[in-house]
Structure formats: structure tokens, C-alpha cells
Protein backbone atom coordinates (compact mmCIF):
# COMPACT_ATOMS: atom_id res chain seq x y z
CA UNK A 1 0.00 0.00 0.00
CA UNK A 2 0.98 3.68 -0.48
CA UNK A 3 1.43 5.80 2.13
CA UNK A 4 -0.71 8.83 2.13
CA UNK A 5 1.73 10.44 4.11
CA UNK A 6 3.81 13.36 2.05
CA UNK A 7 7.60 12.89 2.53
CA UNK A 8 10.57 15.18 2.08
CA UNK A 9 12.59 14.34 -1.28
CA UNK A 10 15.69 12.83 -0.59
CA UNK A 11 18.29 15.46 -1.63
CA UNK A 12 15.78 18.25 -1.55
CA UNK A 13 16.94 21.53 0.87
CA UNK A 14 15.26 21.59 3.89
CA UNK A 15 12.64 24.27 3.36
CA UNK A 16 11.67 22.74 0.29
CA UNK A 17 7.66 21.83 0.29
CA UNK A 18 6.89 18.22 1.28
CA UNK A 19 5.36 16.29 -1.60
CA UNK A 20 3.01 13.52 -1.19
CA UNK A 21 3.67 10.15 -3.06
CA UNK A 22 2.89 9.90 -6.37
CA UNK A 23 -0.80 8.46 -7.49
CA UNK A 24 -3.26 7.93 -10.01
CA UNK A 25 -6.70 9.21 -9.45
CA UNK A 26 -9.81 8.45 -11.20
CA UNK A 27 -12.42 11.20 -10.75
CA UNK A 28 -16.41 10.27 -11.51
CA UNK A 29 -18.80 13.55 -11.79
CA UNK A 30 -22.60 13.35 -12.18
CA UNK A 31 -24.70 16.63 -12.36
CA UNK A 32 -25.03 17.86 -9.37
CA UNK A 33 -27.95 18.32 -6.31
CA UNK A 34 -28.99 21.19 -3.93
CA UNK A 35 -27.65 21.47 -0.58
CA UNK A 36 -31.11 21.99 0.92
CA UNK A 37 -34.64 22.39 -0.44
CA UNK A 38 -35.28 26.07 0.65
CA UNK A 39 -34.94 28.95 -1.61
CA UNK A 40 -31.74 30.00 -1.75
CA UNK A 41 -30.22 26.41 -1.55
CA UNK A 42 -32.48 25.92 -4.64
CA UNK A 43 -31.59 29.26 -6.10
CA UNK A 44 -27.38 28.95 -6.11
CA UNK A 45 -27.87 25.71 -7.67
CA UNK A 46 -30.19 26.68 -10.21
CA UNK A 47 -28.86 29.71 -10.95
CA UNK A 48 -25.59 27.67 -11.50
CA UNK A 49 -27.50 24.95 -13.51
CA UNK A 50 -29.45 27.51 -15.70
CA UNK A 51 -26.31 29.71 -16.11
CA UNK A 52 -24.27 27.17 -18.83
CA UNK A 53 -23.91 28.21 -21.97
CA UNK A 54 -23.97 24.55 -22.48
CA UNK A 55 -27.64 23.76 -20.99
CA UNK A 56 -29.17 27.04 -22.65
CA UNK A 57 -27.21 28.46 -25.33
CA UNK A 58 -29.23 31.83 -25.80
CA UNK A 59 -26.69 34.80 -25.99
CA UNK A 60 -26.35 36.03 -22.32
CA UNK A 61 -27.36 39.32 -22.61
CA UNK A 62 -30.90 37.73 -23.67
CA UNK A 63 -31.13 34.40 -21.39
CA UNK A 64 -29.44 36.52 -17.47
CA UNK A 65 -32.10 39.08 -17.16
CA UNK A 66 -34.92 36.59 -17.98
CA UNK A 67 -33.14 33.86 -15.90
CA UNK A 68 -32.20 36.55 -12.47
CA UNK A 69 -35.61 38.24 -13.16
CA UNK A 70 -38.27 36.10 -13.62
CA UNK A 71 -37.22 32.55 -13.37
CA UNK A 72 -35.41 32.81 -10.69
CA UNK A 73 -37.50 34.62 -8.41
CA UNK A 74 -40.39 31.77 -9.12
CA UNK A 75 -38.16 28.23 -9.85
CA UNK A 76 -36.98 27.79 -6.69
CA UNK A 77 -40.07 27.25 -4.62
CA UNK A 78 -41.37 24.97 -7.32
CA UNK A 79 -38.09 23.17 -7.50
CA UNK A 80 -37.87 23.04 -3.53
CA UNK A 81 -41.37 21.37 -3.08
CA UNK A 82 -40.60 18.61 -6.25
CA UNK A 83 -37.08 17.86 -4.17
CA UNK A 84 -38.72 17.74 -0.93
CA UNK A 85 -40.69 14.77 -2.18
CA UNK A 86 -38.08 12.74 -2.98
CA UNK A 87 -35.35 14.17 -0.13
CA UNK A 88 -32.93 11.43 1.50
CA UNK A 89 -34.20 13.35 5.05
CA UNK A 90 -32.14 10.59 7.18
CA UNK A 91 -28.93 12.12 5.89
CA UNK A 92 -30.15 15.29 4.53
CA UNK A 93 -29.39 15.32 1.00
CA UNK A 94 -30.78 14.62 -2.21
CA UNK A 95 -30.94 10.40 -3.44
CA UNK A 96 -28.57 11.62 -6.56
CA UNK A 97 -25.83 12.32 -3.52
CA UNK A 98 -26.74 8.98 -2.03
CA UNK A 99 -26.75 7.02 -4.47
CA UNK A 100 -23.76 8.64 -6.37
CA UNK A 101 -21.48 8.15 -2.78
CA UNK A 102 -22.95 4.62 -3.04
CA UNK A 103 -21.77 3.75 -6.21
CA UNK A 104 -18.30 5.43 -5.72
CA UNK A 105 -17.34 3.41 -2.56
CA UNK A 106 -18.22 0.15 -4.71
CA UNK A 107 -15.55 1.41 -7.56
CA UNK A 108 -12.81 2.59 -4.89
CA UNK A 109 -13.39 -0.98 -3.55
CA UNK A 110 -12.91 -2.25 -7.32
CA UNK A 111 -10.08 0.13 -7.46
CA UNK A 112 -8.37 -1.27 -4.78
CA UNK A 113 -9.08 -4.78 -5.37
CA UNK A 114 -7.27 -4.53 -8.87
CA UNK A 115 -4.62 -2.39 -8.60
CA UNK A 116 -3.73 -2.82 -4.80
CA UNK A 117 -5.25 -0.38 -1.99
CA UNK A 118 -4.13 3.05 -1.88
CA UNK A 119 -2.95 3.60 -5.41
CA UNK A 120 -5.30 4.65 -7.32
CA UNK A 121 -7.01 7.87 -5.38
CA UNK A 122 -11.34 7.46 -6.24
CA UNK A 123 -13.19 10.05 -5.67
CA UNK A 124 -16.69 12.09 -7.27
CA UNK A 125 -17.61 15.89 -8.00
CA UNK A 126 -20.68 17.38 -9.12
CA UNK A 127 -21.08 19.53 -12.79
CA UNK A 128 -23.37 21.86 -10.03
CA UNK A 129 -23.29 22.57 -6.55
CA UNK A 130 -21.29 20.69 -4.34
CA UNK A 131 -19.04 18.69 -3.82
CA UNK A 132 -17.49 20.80 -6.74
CA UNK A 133 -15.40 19.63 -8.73
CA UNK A 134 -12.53 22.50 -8.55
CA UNK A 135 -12.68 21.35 -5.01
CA UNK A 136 -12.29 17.95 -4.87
CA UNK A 137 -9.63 17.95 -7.96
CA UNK A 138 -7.37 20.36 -5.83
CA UNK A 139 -7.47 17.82 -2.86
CA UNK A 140 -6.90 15.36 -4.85
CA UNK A 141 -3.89 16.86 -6.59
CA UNK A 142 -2.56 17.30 -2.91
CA UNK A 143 -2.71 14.03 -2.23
CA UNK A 144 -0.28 13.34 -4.91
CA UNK A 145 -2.48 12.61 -8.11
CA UNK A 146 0.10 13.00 -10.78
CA UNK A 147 -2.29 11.53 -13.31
CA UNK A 148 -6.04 11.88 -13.47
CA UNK A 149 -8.93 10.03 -15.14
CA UNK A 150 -12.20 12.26 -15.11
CA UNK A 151 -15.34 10.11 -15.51
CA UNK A 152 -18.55 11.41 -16.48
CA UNK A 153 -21.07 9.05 -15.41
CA UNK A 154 -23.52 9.55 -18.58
CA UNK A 155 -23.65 6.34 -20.24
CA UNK A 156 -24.69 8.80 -23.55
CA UNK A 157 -22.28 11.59 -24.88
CA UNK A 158 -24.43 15.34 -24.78
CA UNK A 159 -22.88 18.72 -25.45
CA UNK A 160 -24.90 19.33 -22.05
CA UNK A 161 -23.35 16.59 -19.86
CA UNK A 162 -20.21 14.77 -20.73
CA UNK A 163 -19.03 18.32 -22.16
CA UNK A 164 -19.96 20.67 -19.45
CA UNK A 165 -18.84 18.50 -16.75
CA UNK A 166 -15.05 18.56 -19.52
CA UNK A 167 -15.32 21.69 -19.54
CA UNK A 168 -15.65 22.27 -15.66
CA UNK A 169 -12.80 19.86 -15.03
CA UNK A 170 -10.50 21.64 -18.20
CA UNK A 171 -11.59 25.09 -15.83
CA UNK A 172 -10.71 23.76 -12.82
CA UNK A 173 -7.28 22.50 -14.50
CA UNK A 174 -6.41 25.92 -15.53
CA UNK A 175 -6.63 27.21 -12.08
CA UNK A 176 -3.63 24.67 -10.63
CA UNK A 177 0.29 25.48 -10.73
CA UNK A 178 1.10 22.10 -11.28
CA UNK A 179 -1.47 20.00 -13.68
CA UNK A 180 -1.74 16.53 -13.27
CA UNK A 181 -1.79 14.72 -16.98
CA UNK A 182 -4.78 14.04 -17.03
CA UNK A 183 -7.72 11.89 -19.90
CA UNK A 184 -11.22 11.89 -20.03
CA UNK A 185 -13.82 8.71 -20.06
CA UNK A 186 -15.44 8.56 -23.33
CA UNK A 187 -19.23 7.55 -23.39
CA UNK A 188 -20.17 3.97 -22.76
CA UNK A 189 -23.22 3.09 -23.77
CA UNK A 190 -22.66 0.70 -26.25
CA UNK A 191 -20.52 -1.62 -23.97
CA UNK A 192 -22.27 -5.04 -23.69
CA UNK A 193 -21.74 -4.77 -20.24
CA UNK A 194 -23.73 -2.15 -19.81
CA UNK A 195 -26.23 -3.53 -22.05
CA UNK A 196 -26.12 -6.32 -20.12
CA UNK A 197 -26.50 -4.38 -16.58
CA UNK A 198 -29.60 -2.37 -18.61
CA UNK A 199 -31.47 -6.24 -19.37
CA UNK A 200 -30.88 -7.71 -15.80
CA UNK A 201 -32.33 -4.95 -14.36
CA UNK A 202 -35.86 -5.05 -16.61
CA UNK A 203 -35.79 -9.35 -16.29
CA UNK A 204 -35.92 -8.65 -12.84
CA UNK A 205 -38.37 -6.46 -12.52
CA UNK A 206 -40.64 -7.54 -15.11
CA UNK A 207 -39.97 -10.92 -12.78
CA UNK A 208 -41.52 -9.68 -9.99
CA UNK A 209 -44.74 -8.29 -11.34
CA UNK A 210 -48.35 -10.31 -12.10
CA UNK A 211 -48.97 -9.48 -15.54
CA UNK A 212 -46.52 -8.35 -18.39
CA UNK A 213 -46.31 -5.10 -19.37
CA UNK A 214 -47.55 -4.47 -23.07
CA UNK A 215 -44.41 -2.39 -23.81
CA UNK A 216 -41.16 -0.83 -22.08
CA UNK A 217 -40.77 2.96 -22.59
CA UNK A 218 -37.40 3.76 -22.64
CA UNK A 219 -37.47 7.70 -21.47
CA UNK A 220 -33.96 9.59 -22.01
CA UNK A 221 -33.21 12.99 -20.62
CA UNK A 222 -34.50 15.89 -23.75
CA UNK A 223 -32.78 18.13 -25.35
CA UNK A 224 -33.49 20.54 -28.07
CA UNK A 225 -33.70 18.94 -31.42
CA UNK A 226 -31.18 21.98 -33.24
CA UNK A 227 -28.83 20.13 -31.10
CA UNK A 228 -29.16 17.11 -32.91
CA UNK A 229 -29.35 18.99 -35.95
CA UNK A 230 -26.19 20.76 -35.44
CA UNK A 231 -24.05 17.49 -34.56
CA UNK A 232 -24.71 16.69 -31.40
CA UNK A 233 -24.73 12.59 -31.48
CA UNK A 234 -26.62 12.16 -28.47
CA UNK A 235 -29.94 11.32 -29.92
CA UNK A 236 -28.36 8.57 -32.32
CA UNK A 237 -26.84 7.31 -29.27
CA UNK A 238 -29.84 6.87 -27.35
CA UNK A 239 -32.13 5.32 -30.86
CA UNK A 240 -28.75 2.57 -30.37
CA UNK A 241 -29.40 2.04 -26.92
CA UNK A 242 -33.19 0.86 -27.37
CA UNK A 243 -32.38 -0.81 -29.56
CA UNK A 244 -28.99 -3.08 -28.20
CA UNK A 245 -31.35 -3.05 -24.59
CA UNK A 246 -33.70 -5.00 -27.35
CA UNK A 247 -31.87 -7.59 -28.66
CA UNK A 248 -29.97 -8.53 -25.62
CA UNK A 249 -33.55 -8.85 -24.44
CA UNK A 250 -34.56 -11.17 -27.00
CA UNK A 251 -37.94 -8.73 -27.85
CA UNK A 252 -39.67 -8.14 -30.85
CA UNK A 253 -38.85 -4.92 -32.69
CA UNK A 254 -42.33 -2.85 -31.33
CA UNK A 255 -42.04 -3.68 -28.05
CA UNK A 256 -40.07 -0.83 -26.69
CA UNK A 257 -40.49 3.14 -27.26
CA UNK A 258 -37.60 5.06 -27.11
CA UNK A 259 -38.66 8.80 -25.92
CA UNK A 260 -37.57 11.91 -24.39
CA UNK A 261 -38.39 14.83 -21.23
CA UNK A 262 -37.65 17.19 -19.29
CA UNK A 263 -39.12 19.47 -21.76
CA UNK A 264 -37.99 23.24 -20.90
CA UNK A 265 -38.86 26.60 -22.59
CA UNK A 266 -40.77 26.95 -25.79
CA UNK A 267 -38.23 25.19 -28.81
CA UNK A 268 -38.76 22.20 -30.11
CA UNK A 269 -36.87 19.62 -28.51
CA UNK A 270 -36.34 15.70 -29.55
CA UNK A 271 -39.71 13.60 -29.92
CA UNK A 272 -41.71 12.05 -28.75
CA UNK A 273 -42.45 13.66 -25.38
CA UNK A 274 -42.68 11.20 -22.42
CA UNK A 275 -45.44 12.40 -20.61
CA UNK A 276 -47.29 12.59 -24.25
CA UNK A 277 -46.25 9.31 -25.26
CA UNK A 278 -47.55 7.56 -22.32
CA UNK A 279 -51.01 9.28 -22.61
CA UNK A 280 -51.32 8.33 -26.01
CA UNK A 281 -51.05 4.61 -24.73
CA UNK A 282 -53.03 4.77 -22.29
CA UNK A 283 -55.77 5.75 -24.57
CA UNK A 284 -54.96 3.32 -27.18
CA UNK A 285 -55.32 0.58 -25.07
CA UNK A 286 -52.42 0.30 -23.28
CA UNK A 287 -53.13 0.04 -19.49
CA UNK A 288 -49.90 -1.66 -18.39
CA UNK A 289 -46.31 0.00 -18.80
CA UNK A 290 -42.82 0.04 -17.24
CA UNK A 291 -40.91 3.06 -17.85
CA UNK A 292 -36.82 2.69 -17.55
CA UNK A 293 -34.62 5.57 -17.72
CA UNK A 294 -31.16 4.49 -19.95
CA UNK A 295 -29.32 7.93 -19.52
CA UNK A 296 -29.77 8.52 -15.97
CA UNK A 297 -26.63 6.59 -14.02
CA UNK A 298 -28.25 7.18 -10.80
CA UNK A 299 -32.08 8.20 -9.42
CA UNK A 300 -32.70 11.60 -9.53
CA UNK A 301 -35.24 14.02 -9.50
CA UNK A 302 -35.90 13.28 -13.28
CA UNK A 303 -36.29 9.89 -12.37
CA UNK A 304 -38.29 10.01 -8.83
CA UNK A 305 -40.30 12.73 -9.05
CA UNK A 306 -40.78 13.17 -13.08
CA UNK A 307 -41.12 9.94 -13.83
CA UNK A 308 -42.46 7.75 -11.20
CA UNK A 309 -44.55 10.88 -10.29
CA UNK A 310 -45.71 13.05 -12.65
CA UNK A 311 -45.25 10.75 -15.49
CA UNK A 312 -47.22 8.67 -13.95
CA UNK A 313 -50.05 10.59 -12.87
CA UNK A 314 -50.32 11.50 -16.61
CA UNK A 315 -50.58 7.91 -17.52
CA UNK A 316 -52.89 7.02 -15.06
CA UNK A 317 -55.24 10.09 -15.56
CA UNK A 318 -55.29 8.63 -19.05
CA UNK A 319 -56.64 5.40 -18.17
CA UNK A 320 -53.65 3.69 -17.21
CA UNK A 321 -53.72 1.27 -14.91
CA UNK A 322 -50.47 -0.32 -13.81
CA UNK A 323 -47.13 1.76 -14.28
CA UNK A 324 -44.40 0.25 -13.35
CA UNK A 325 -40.62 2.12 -13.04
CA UNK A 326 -37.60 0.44 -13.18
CA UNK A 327 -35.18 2.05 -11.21
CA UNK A 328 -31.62 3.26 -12.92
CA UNK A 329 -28.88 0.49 -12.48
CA UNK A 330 -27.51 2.65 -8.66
CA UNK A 331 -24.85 0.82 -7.46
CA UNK A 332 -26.02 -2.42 -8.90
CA UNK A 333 -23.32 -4.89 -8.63
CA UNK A 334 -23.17 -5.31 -12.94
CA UNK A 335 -23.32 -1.78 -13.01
CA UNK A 336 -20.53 -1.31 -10.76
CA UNK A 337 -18.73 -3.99 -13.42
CA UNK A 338 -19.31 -2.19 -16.61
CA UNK A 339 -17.97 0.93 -15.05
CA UNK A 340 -15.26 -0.71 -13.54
CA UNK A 341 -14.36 -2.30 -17.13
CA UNK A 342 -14.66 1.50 -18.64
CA UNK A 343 -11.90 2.44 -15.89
CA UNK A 344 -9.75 -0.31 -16.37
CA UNK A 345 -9.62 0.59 -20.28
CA UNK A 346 -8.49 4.20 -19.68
CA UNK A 347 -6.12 3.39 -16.92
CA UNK A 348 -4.38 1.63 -19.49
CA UNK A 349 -0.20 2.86 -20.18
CA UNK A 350 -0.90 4.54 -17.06
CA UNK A 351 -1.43 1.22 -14.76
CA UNK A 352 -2.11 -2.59 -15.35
């Protein structure tokens, strides 16, 4: 094991600065979470959130005074009461911390496991809010991370979440006297193992349920469709997920919907609309779903409260009658595998 302790170089003078020993650090970042559910907790993060250029790319000196004007001022109560539904009260945060600490202790067990404890430094950051990940890269880079792996846990690539959170950690870089080398994760959707993770998780829950559902909607995070239009492969990436989740599955062609929400402002974004979609079902006939959510690495509030709550109010207002969600894979032990295998990859030349 490597000792965390920093040590004096050997022929170094004796006011020179004690370095720590040299590591490797791999360094996961989801989106990011409140630190509380009242209004100004609400209002840092969305103001942070709703701020990049990369979520809303409307010139600033259109998009700032509508954002610190109007939406500001009305967002945050909204936002506060739809978090407060789904809060993680016993430890006072939001699930996506949770569950995103969860799954990181699993791969810094991994981590350990393969390359010997102490090593390889794991540790996660959020795009917004805290922990951030200026923050936990300098302490990282203290502890002696000469080369870093940042990790974006999208399973999709999206100008508005494996970039941002690049850009963040390139910003963050900029800021240090001494950079680490450092590479970033690549998307990994298309890994069987993933794929894999994705099927176990609908065979067991459609294993546990009475009666079949008569189709699986696969609901990805939206985005603008000029996004798509102007190069941005996420859309293609997600029509390929369906459809690998499919055939590992063994399902006939029609029997799942790939669609998209979220929905914000008044553009178009990519279609079919979830909440839509599953109305239209339920009035054709449909009266028994499961929804899954491919993009999402961890629960959220996209997941908890959209989806398994308005989502499925709109279904069952419809006519619906038996919605069932499958959670995202969390710190699913196959999960925890395919990520582990997308590590091991990238560590490559730097560590076998």
C-alpha cells in the first residue's frame, strides 16, 4: 500500500515543500444536487444549472435578465417542493448524492481490489453545486495525483453533460500550478456490459410483477432537437441504446419506445415527449407500462419525481392502470462492473 503520508525528497533543501507520493486518481462527476430544499439552496444551484452556456445556449445578454428576473425569483419554490418529495431526510441530501457516494465506494473498492489499496485515489464531484469539482480535484492533486482520469457518469455523450462537466474539469485544470496529466472517459453506452446491466435490471423487474407489461418505454433525458441537428450525437446514441437493450432482451422490434423529457422553454426539442407518449397509450389501449430511464446513471429528481410521479399521474389520468418504473442500475453490482471495465480501459499505459 501507499502511504498517504507526504515525505521530504531525498536530496531536496530543507525548506523545500513536502510532496506527497505519487498516485493515479480516477475522478467520476454526475450533475449535481442542492444542498437543501429552501430557496436559496435551490436558487445557487439553479442559478448555476441555468447559467451554462452549455444547458441554454441563448446569448447572455438575452437568457441573465430573464433567468435573475423572472425565473429565478419563481423556480426555486417549485423546484424546492418537487425535491422535498423525494429528499434522503435521514442524511439530509438529495438520493442523486446517495446514491452517487454509493456507487463510488463500490468502484474505490474495485479500485483497490485490482490495482492494490491506496494507489489509485477514487473520488466524485458534481457539474453543479457541491461537492465541486474544482474542489475535490485540488485535494486530490494534494494528495499526490500526478495523473487523473475524469469520468462522467452519462452512459450517452451530450454537449450538455459529458461536455460541461469537460469543460468544468479543463476550468478547474487551468486554475492549478502544477497539472496533473490528465484523460477523459469517453461515453459507454454501447458496452455489452452495460447492455447487459440495462437487461438484468428489466428481467428482474418484469420478474416480480403479475402481468406483463404491453411495452417498455425507454425515457432519455431531452434536449433541443437543433442540437441534434447541429451534430450533437446524443440522440443517435440513445435510438442505439433501445435498440442493443432489445436484442440482448430477445424482444420483438415494437415492443419498446424510445422517448424523451424534461421538456424546458418553448423550442422544439427531440420527440416524442414522455409524458405525451404515455397518454397516447393509455388511450390506445395500453393500461400496463414500465418506464426505464437508460441515460440517468443514478435516481434523480428526473427519475423520482418526473417519472415515477408526474409521469405517472399523466398515464394514469389517461386510463392507465399499472405503471411500473424500473429504477436506474444505482450501485447495482453489474453496473458497478461495466464501469469498472470502462476504468480499467483508460487506466491503461498509465497502470495494469
Amino acid at each position: 500500500m501507499t502511504e498517504d503520508r507526504p515525505a521530504r525528497l531525498a536530496h531536496a533543501p530543507a525548506d523545500h515543500p513536502v510532496v506527497p507520493p505519487a498516485r493515479i486518481g480516477v475522478l467520476f462527476a454526475n450533475l449535481g444536487t442542492p444542498d437543501a430544499t429552501d430557496y436559496w439552496s435551490m436558487r445557487r444551484y439553479l442559478n448555476e444549472f441555468l447559467s451554462d452556456a452549455r444547458v441554454i445556449d441563448i446569448p447572455q445578454w438575452k437568457w441573465q435578465p430573464l433567468l435573475q428576473l423572472i425565473i429565478l425569483s419563481k423556480r426555486p419554490f417549485t423546484s424546492g417542493e418537487n425535491y422535498r418529495t423525494i429528499w434522503n431526510e435521514e442524511l439530509d441530501e438529495s438520493p442523486l448524492m446517495t446514491i452517487t457516494r454509493q456507487q463510488v465506494t463500490k468502484l474505490r473498492a474495485a479500485v483497490d481490489q485490482r490495482y492494490g489499496a491506496g494507489n489509485v485515489i477514487v473520488d466524485f464531484c458534481m457539474r453543479y453545486g457541491n461537492p465541486s469539482t474544482h474542489d475535490v480535484l485540488n485535494e486530490m492533486v494534494a494528495r499526490g495525483c500526478e495523473r487523473i482520469l475524469f469520468f462522467p457518469l452519462y452512459p450517452q455523450y451530450a454537449g450538455a453533460t459529458s461536455a460541461t462537466a469537460n469543460d468544468q474539469f479543463f476550468r478547474a485544470l487551468m486554475s492549478l500550478k502544477r497539472q496533473p496529466a490528465a484523460r477523459t472517459a469517453p461515453e459507454y453506452f454501447a458496452k455489452p456490459s452495460y447492455i447487459d446491466a440495462l437487461a438484468q435490471s428489466v428481467e428482474r423487474a418484469y420478474a416480480a410483477l403479475d402481468t406483463r407489461p404491453d411495452v417498455l418505454v425507454a425515457s432519455y433525458h431531452g434536449m433541443p432537437s437543433r442540437y441534434h441537428r447541429e451534430g450533437d450525437p446524443y440522440h443517435c446514441q440513445c435510438q442505439k441504446t433501445s435498440r442493443l437493450l432489445r436484442e440482448r432482451l430477445g424482444w420483438d422490434k415494437d415492443s419498446i419506445d424510445t422517448t424523451f423529457q424534461s421538456v424546458f422553454g418553448r423550442e422544439e426539442w427531440l420527440r416524442p415527449y414522455t409524458v405525451e407518449h404515455v397518454v397516447k397509450l393509455a388511450e390506445a389501449g395500453k393500461k400496463n407500462i414500465a418506464v426505464i430511464s437508460p441515460a440517468f446513471s443514478a435516481d434523480c429528481i428526473e427519475t423520482l419525481e418526473e417519472i415515477n410521479g408526474e409521469i405517472r399521474e399523466a398515464f394514469e389520468h389517461a386510463g392507465g392502470e399499472h405503471f411500473t418504473y424500473v429504477p436506474c442500475l444505482n450501485d447495482d453490482d453489474a453496473h458497478i462492473a461495466a464501469l469498472m471495465e470502462v476504468v480499467a480501459e483508460n487506466l491503461c499505459g498509465w497502470i495494469c
